[in-house]
PDB file of N, CA and C in Angstrom:
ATOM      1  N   UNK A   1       6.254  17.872  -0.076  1.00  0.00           N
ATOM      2  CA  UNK A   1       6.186  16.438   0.124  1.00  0.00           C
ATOM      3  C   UNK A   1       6.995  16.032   1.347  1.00  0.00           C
ATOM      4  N   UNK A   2       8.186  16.920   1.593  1.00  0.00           N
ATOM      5  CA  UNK A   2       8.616  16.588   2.861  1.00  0.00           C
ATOM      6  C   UNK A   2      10.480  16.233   2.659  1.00  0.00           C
ATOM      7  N   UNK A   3      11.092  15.494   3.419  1.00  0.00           N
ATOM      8  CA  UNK A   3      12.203  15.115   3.276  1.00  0.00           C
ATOM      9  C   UNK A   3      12.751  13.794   2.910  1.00  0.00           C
ATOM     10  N   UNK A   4      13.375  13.963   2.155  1.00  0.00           N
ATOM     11  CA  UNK A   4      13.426  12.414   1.304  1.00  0.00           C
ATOM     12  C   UNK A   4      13.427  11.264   2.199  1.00  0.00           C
ATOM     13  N   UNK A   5      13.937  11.489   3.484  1.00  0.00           N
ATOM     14  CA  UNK A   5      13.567   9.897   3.939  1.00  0.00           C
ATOM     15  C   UNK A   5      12.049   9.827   4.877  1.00  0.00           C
ATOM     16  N   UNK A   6      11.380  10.679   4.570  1.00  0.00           N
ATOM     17  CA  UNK A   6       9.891  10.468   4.746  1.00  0.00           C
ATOM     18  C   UNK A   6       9.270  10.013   3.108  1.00  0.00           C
ATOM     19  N   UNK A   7       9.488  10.587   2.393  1.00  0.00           N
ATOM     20  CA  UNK A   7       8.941  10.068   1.270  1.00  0.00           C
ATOM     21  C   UNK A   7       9.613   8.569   0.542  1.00  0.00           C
ATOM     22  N   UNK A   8      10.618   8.370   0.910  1.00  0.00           N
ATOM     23  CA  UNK A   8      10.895   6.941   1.347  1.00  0.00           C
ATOM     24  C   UNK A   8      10.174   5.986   1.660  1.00  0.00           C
ATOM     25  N   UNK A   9       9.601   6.364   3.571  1.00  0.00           N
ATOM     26  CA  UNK A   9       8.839   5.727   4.323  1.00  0.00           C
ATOM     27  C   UNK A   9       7.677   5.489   3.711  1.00  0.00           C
ATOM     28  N   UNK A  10       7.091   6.883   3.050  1.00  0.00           N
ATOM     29  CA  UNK A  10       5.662   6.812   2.582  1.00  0.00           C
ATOM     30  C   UNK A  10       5.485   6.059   1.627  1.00  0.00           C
ATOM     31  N   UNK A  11       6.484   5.799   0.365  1.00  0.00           N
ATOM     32  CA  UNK A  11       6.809   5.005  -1.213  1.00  0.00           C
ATOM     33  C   UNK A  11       6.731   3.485  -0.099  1.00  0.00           C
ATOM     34  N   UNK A  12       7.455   3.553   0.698  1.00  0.00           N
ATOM     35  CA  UNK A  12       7.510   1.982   1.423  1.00  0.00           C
ATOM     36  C   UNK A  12       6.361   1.551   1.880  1.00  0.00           C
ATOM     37  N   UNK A  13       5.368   2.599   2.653  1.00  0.00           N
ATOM     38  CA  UNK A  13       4.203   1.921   3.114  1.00  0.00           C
ATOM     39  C   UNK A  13       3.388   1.565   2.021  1.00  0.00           C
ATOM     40  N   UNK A  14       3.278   2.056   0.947  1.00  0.00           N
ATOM     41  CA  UNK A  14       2.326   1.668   0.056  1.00  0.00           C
ATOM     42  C   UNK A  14       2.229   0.975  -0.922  1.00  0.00           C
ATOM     43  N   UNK A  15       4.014   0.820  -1.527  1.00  0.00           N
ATOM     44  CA  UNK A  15       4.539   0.076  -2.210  1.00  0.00           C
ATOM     45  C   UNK A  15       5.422  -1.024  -1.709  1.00  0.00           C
ATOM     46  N   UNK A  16       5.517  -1.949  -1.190  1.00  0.00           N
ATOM     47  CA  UNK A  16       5.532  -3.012   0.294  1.00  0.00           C
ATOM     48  C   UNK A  16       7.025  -3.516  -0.191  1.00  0.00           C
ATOM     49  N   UNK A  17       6.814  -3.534  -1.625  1.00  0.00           N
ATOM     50  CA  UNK A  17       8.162  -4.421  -1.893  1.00  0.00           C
ATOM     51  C   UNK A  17       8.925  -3.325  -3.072  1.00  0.00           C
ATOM     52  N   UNK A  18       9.326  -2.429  -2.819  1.00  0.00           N
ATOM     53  CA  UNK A  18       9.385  -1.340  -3.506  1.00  0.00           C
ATOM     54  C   UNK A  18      11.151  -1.267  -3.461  1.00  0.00           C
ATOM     55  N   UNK A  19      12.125  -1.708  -4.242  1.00  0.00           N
ATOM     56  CA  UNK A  19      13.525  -1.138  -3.859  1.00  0.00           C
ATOM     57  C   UNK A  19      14.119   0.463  -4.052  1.00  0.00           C
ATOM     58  N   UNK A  20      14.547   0.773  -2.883  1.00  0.00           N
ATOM     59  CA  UNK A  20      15.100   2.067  -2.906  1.00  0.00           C
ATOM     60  C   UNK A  20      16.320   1.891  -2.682  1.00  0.00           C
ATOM     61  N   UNK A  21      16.979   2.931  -3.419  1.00  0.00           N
ATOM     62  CA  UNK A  21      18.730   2.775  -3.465  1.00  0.00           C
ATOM     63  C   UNK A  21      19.138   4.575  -3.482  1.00  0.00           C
ATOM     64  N   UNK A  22      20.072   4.767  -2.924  1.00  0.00           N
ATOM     65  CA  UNK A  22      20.431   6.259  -2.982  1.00  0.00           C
ATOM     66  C   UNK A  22      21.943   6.218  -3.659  1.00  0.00           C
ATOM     67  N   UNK A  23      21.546   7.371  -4.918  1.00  0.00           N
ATOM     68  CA  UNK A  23      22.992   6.873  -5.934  1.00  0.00           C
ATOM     69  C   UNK A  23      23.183   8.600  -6.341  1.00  0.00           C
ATOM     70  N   UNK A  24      24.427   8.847  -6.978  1.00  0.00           N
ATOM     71  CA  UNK A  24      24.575   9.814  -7.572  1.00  0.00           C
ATOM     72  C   UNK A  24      24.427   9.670  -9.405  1.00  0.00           C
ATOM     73  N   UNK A  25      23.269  10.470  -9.712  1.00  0.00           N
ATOM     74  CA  UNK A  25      23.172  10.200 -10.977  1.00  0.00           C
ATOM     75  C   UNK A  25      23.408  11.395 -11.881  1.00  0.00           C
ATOM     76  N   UNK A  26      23.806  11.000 -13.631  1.00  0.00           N
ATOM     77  CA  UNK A  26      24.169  12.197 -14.184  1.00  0.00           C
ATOM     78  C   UNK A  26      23.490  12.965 -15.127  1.00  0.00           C
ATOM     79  N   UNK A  27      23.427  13.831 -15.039  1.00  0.00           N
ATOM     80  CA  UNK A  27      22.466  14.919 -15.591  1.00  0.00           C
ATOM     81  C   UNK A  27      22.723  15.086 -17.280  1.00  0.00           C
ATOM     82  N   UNK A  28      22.138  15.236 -18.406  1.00  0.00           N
ATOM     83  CA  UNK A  28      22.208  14.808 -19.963  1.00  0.00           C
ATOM     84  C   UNK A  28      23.349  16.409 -19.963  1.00  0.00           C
ATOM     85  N   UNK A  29      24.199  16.139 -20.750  1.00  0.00           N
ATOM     86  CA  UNK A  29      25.470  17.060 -21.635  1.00  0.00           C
ATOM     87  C   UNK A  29      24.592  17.596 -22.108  1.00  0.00           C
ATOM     88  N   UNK A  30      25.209  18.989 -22.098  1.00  0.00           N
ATOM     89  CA  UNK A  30      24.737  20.417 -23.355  1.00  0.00           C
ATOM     90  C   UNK A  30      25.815  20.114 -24.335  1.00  0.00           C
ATOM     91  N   UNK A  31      25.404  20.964 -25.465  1.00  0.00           N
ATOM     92  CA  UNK A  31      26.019  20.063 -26.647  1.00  0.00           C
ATOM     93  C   UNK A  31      27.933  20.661 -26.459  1.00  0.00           C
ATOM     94  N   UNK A  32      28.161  21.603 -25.635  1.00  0.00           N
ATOM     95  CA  UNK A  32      29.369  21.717 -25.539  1.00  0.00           C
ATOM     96  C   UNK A  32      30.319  21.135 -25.136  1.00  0.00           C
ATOM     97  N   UNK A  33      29.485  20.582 -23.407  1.00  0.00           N
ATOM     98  CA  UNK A  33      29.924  19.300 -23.001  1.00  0.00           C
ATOM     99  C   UNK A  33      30.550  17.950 -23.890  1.00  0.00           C
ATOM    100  N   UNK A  34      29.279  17.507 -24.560  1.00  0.00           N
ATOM    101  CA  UNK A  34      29.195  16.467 -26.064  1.00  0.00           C
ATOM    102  C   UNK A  34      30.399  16.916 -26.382  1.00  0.00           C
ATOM    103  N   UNK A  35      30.695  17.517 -27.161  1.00  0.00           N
ATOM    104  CA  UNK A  35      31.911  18.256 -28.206  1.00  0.00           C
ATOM    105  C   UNK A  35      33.081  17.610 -27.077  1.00  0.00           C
ATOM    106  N   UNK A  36      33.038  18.503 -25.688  1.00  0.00           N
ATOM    107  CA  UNK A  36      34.387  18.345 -25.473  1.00  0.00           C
ATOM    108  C   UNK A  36      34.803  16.870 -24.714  1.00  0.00           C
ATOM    109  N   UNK A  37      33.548  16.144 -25.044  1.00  0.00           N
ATOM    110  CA  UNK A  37      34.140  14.460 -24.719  1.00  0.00           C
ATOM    111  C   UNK A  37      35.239  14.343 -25.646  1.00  0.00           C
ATOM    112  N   UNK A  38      34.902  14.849 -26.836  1.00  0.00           N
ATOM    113  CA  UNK A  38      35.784  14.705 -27.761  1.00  0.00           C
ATOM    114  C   UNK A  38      37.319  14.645 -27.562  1.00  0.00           C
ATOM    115  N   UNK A  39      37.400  15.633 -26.999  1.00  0.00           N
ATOM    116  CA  UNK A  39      38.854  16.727 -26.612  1.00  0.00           C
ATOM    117  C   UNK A  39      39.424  15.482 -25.459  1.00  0.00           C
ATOM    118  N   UNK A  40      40.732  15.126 -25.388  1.00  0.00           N
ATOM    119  CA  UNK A  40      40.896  14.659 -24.086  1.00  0.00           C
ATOM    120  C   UNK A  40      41.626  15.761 -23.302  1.00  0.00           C
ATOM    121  N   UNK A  41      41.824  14.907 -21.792  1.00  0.00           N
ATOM    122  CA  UNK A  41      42.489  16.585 -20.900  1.00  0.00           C
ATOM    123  C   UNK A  41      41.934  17.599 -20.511  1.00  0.00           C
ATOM    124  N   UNK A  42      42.039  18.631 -20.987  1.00  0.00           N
ATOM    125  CA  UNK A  42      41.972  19.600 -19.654  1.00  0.00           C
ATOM    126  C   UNK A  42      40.227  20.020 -20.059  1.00  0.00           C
ATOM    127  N   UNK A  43      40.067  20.112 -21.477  1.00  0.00           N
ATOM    128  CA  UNK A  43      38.916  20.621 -22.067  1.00  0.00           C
ATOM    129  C   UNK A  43      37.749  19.565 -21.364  1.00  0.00           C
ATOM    130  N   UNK A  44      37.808  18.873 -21.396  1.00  0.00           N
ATOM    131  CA  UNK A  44      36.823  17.855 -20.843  1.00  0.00           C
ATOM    132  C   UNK A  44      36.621  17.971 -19.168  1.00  0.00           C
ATOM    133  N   UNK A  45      37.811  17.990 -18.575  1.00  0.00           N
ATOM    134  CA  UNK A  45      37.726  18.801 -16.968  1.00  0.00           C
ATOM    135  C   UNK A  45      37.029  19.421 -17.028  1.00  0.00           C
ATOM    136  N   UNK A  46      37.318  20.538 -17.825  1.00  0.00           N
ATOM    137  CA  UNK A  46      36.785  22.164 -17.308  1.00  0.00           C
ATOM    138  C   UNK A  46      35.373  22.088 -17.535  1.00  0.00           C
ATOM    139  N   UNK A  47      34.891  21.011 -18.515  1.00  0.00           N
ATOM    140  CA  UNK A  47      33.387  20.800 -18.876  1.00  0.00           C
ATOM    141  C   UNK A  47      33.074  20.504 -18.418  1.00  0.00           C
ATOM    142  N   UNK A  48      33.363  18.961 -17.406  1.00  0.00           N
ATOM    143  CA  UNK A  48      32.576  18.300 -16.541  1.00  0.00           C
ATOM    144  C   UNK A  48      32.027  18.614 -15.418  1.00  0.00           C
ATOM    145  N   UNK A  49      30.824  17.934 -14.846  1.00  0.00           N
ATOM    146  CA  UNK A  49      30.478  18.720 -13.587  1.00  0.00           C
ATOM    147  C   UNK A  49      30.133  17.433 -12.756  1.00  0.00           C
ATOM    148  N   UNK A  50      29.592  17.542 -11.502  1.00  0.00           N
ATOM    149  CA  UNK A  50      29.261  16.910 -10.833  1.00  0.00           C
ATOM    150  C   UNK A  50      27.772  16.073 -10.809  1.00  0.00           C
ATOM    151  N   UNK A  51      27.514  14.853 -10.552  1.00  0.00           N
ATOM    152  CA  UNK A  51      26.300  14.688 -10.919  1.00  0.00           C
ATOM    153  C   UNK A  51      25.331  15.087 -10.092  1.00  0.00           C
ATOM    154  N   UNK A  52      23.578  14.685  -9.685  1.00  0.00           N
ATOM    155  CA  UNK A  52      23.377  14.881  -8.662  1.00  0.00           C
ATOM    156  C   UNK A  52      23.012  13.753  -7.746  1.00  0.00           C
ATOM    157  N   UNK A  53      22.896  13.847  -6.232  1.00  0.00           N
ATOM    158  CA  UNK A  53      22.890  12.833  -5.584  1.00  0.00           C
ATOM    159  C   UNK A  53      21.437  12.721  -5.302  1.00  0.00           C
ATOM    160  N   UNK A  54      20.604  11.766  -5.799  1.00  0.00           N
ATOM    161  CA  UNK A  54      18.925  11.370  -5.408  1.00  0.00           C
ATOM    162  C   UNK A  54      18.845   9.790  -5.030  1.00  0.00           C
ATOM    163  N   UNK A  55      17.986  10.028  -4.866  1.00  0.00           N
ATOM    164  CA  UNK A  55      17.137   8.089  -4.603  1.00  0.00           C
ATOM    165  C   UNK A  55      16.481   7.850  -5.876  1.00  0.00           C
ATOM    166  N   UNK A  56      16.620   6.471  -6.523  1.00  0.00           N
ATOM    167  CA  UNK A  56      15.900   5.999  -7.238  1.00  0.00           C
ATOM    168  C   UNK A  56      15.114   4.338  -6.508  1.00  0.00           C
ATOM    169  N   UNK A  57      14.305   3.893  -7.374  1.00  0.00           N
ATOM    170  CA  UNK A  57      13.322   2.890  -6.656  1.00  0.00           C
ATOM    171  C   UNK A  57      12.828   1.892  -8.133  1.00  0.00           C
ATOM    172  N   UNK A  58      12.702   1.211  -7.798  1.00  0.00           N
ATOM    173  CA  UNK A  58      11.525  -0.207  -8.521  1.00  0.00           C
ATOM    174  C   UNK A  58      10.613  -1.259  -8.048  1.00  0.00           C
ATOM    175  N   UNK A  59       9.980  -0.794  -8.376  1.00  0.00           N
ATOM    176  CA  UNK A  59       8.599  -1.308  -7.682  1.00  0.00           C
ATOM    177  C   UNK A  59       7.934  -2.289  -8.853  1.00  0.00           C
ATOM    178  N   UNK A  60       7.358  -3.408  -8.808  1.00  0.00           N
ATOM    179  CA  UNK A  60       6.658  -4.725  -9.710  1.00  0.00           C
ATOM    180  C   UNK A  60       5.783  -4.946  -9.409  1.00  0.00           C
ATOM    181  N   UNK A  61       4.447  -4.704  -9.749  1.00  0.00           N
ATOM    182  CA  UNK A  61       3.071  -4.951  -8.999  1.00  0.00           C
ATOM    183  C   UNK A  61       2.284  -6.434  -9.976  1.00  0.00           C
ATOM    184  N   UNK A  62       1.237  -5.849  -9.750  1.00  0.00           N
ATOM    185  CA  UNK A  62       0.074  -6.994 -10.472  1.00  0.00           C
ATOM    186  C   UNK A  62       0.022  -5.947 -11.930  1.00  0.00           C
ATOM    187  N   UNK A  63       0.848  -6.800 -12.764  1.00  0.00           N
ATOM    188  CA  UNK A  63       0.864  -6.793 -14.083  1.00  0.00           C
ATOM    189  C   UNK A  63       1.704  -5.109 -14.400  1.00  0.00           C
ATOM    190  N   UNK A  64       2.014  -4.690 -13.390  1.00  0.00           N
ATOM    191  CA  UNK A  64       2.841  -3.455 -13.906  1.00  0.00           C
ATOM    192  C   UNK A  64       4.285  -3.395 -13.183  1.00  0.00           C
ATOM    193  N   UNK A  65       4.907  -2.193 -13.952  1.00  0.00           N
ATOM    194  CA  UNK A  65       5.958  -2.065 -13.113  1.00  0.00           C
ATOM    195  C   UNK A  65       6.397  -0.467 -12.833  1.00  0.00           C
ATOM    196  N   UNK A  66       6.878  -0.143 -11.992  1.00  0.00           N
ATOM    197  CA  UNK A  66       7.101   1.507 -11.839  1.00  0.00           C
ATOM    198  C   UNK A  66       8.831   2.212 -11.084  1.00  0.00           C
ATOM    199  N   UNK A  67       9.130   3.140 -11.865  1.00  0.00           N
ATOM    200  CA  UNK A  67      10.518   3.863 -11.538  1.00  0.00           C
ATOM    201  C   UNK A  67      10.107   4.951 -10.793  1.00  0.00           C
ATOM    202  N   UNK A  68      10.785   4.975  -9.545  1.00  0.00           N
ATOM    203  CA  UNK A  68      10.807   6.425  -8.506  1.00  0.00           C
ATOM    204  C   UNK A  68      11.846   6.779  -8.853  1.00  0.00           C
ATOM    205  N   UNK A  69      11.763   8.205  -8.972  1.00  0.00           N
ATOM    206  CA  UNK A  69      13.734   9.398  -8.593  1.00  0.00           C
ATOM    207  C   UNK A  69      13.085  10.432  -7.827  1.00  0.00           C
ATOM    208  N   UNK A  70      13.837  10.982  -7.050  1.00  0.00           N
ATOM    209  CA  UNK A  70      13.604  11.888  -6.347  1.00  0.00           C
ATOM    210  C   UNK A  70      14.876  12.719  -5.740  1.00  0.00           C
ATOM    211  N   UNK A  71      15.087  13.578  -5.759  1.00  0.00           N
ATOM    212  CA  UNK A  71      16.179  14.125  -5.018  1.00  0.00           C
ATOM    213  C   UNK A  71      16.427  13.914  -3.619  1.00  0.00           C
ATOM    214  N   UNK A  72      17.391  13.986  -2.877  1.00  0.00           N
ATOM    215  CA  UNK A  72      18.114  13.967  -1.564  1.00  0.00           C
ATOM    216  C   UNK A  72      17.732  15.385  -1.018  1.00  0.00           C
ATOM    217  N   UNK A  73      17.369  15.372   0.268  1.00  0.00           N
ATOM    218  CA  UNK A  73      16.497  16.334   0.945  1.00  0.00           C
ATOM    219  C   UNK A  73      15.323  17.064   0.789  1.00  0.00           C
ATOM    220  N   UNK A  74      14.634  17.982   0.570  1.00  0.00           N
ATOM    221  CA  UNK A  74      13.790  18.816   0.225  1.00  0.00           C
ATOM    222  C   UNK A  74      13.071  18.122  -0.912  1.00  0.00           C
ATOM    223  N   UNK A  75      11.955  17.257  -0.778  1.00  0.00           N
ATOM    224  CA  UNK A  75      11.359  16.513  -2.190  1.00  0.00           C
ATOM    225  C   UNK A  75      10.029  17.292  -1.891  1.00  0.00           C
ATOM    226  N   UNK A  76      10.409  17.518  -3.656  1.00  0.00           N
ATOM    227  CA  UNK A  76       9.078  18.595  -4.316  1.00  0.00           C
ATOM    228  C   UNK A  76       8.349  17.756  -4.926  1.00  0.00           C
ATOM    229  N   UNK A  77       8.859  16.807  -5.371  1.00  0.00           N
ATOM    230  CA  UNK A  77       7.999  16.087  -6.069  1.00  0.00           C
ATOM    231  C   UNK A  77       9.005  14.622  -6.699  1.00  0.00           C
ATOM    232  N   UNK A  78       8.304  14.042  -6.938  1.00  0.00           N
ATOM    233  CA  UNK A  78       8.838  12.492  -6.959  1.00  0.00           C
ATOM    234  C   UNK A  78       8.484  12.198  -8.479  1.00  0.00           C
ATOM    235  N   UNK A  79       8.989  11.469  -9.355  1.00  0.00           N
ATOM    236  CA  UNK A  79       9.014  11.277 -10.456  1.00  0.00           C
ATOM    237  C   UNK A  79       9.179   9.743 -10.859  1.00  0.00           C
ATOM    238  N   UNK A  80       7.877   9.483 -12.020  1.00  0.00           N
ATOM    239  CA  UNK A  80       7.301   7.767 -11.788  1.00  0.00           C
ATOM    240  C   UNK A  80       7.414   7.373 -13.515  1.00  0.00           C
ATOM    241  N   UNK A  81       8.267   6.361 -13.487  1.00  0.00           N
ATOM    242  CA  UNK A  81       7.950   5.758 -15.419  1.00  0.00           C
ATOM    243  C   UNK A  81       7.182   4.472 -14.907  1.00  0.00           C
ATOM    244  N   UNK A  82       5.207   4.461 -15.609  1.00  0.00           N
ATOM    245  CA  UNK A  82       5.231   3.493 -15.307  1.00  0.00           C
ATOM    246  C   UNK A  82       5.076   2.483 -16.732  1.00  0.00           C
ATOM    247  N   UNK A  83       5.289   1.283 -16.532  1.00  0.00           N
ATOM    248  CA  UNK A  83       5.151   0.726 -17.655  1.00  0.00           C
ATOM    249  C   UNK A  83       4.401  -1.168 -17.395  1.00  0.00           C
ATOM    250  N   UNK A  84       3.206  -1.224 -18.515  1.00  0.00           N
ATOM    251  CA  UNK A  84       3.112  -2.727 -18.321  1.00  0.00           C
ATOM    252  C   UNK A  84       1.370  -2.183 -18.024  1.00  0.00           C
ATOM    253  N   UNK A  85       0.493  -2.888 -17.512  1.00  0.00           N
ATOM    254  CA  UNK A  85      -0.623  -2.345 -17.633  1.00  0.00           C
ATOM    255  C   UNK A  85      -1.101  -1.212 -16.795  1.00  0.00           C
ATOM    256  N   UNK A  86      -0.851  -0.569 -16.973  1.00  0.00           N
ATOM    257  CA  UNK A  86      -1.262   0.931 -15.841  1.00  0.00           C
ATOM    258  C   UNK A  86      -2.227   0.946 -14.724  1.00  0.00           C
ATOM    259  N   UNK A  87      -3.564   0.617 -15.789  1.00  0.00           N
ATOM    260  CA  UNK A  87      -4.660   0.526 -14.803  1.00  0.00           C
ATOM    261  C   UNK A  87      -4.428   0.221 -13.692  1.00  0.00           C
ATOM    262  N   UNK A  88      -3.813  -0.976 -13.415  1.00  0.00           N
ATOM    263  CA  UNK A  88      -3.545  -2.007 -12.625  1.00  0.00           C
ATOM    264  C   UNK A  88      -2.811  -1.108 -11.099  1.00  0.00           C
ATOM    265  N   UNK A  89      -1.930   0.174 -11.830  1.00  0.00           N
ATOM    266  CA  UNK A  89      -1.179   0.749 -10.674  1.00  0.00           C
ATOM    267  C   UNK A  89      -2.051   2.111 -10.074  1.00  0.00           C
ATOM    268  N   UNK A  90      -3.108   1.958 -10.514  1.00  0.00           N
ATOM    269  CA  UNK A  90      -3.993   3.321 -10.060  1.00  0.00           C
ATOM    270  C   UNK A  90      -4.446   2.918  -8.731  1.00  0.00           C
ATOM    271  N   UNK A  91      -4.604   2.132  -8.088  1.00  0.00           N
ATOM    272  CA  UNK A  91      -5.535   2.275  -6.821  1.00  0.00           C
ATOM    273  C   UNK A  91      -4.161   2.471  -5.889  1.00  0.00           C
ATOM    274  N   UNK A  92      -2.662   1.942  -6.445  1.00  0.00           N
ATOM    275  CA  UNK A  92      -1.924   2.121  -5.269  1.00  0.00           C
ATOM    276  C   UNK A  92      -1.126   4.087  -5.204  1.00  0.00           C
ATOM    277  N   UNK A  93      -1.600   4.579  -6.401  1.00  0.00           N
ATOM    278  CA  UNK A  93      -1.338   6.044  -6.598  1.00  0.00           C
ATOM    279  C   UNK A  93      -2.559   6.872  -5.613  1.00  0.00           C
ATOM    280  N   UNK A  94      -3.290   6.204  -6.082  1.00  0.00           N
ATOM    281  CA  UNK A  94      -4.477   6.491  -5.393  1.00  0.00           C
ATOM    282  C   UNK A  94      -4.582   6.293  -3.705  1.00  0.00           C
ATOM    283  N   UNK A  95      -3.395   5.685  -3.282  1.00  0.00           N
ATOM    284  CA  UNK A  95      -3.334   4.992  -1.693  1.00  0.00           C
ATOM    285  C   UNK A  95      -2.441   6.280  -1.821  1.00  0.00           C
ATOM    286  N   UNK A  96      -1.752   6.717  -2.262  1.00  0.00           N
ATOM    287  CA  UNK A  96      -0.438   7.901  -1.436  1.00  0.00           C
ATOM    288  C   UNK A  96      -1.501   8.957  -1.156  1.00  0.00           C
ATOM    289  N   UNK A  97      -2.474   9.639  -2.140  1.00  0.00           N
ATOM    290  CA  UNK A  97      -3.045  10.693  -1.885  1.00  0.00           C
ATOM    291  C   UNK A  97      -4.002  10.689  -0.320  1.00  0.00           C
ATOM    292  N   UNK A  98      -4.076   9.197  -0.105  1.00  0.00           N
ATOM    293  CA  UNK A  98      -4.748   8.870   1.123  1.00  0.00           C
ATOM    294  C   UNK A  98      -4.321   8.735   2.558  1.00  0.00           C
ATOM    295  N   UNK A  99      -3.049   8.512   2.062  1.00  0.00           N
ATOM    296  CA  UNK A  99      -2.144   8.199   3.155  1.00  0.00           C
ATOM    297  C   UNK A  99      -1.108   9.567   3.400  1.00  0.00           C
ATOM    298  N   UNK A 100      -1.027  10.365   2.783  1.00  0.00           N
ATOM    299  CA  UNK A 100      -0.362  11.725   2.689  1.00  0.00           C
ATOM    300  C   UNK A 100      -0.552  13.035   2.485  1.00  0.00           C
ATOM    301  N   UNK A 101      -1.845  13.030   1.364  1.00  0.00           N
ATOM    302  CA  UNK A 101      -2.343  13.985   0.786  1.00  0.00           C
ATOM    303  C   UNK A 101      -1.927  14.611  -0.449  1.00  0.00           C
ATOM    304  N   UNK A 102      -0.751  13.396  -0.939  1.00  0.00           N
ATOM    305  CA  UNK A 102       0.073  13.724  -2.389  1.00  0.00           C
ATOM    306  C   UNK A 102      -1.095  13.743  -3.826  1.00  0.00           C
ATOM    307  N   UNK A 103      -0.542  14.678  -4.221  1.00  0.00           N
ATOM    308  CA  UNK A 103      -1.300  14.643  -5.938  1.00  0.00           C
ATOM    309  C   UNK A 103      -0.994  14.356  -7.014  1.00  0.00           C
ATOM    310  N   UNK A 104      -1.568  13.456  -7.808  1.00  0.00           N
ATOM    311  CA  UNK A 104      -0.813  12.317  -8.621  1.00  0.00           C
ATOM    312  C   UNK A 104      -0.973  12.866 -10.122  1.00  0.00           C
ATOM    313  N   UNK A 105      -0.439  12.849 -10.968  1.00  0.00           N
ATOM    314  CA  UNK A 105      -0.470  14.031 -12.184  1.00  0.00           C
ATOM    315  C   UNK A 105       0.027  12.736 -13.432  1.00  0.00           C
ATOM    316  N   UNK A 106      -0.926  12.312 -14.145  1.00  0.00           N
ATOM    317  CA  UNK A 106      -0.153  11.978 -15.422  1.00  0.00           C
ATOM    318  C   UNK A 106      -0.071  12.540 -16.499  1.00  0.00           C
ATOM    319  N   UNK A 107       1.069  12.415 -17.375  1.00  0.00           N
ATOM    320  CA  UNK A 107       1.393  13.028 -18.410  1.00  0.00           C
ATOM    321  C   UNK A 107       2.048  12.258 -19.330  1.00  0.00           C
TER     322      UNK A 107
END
């Protein structure tokens, strides 16, 4: 897909009013982690880790609405919650594959 601030550009051309923000976000605890919230001090250090640093986005269309994340540099692929009437967001999914050659996968 390219480098995150091309897939930026590309989320921007097609999604016009689309907010992008670049944040460090945190990745869900294994249950050991969990446990050692518990613990205060050193046990909880030694557990914790760093989060990771990506772009997230929100985009509000005609009758829908949609979440981008994507990682910082090297984007393999971009990741979409959409919610509200769907249909409605297919022709602009349908504009990236046109404008890029991206392939749009729901699940």
């Amino acid at each position: 897909m390219g480098d995150s601030k091309d897939v930026e550009h590309v989320l921007a051309t097609v999604f016009a009013d689309i907010r992008l923000k670049r944040s460090t976000y945190l990745r869900r605890q294994n249950i050991w982690e969990a446990i050692g919230n518990y613990f205060p001090g050193a046990l909880e250090r030694i557990l914790s880790k760093a989060g990771v640093a990506g772009h997230f986005g929100d985009f509000e269309g005609d009758d829908f609405s949609a979440l981008f994340s994507f990682p910082v540099g090297d984007v393999r692929q971009v990741d979409v919650e959409l919610y509200g009437n769907t249909v409605n967001a297919r022709s602009k999914f349908e504009k990236l594959a046109q404008v890029k050659g991206w392939i749009t996968k729901y699940g």
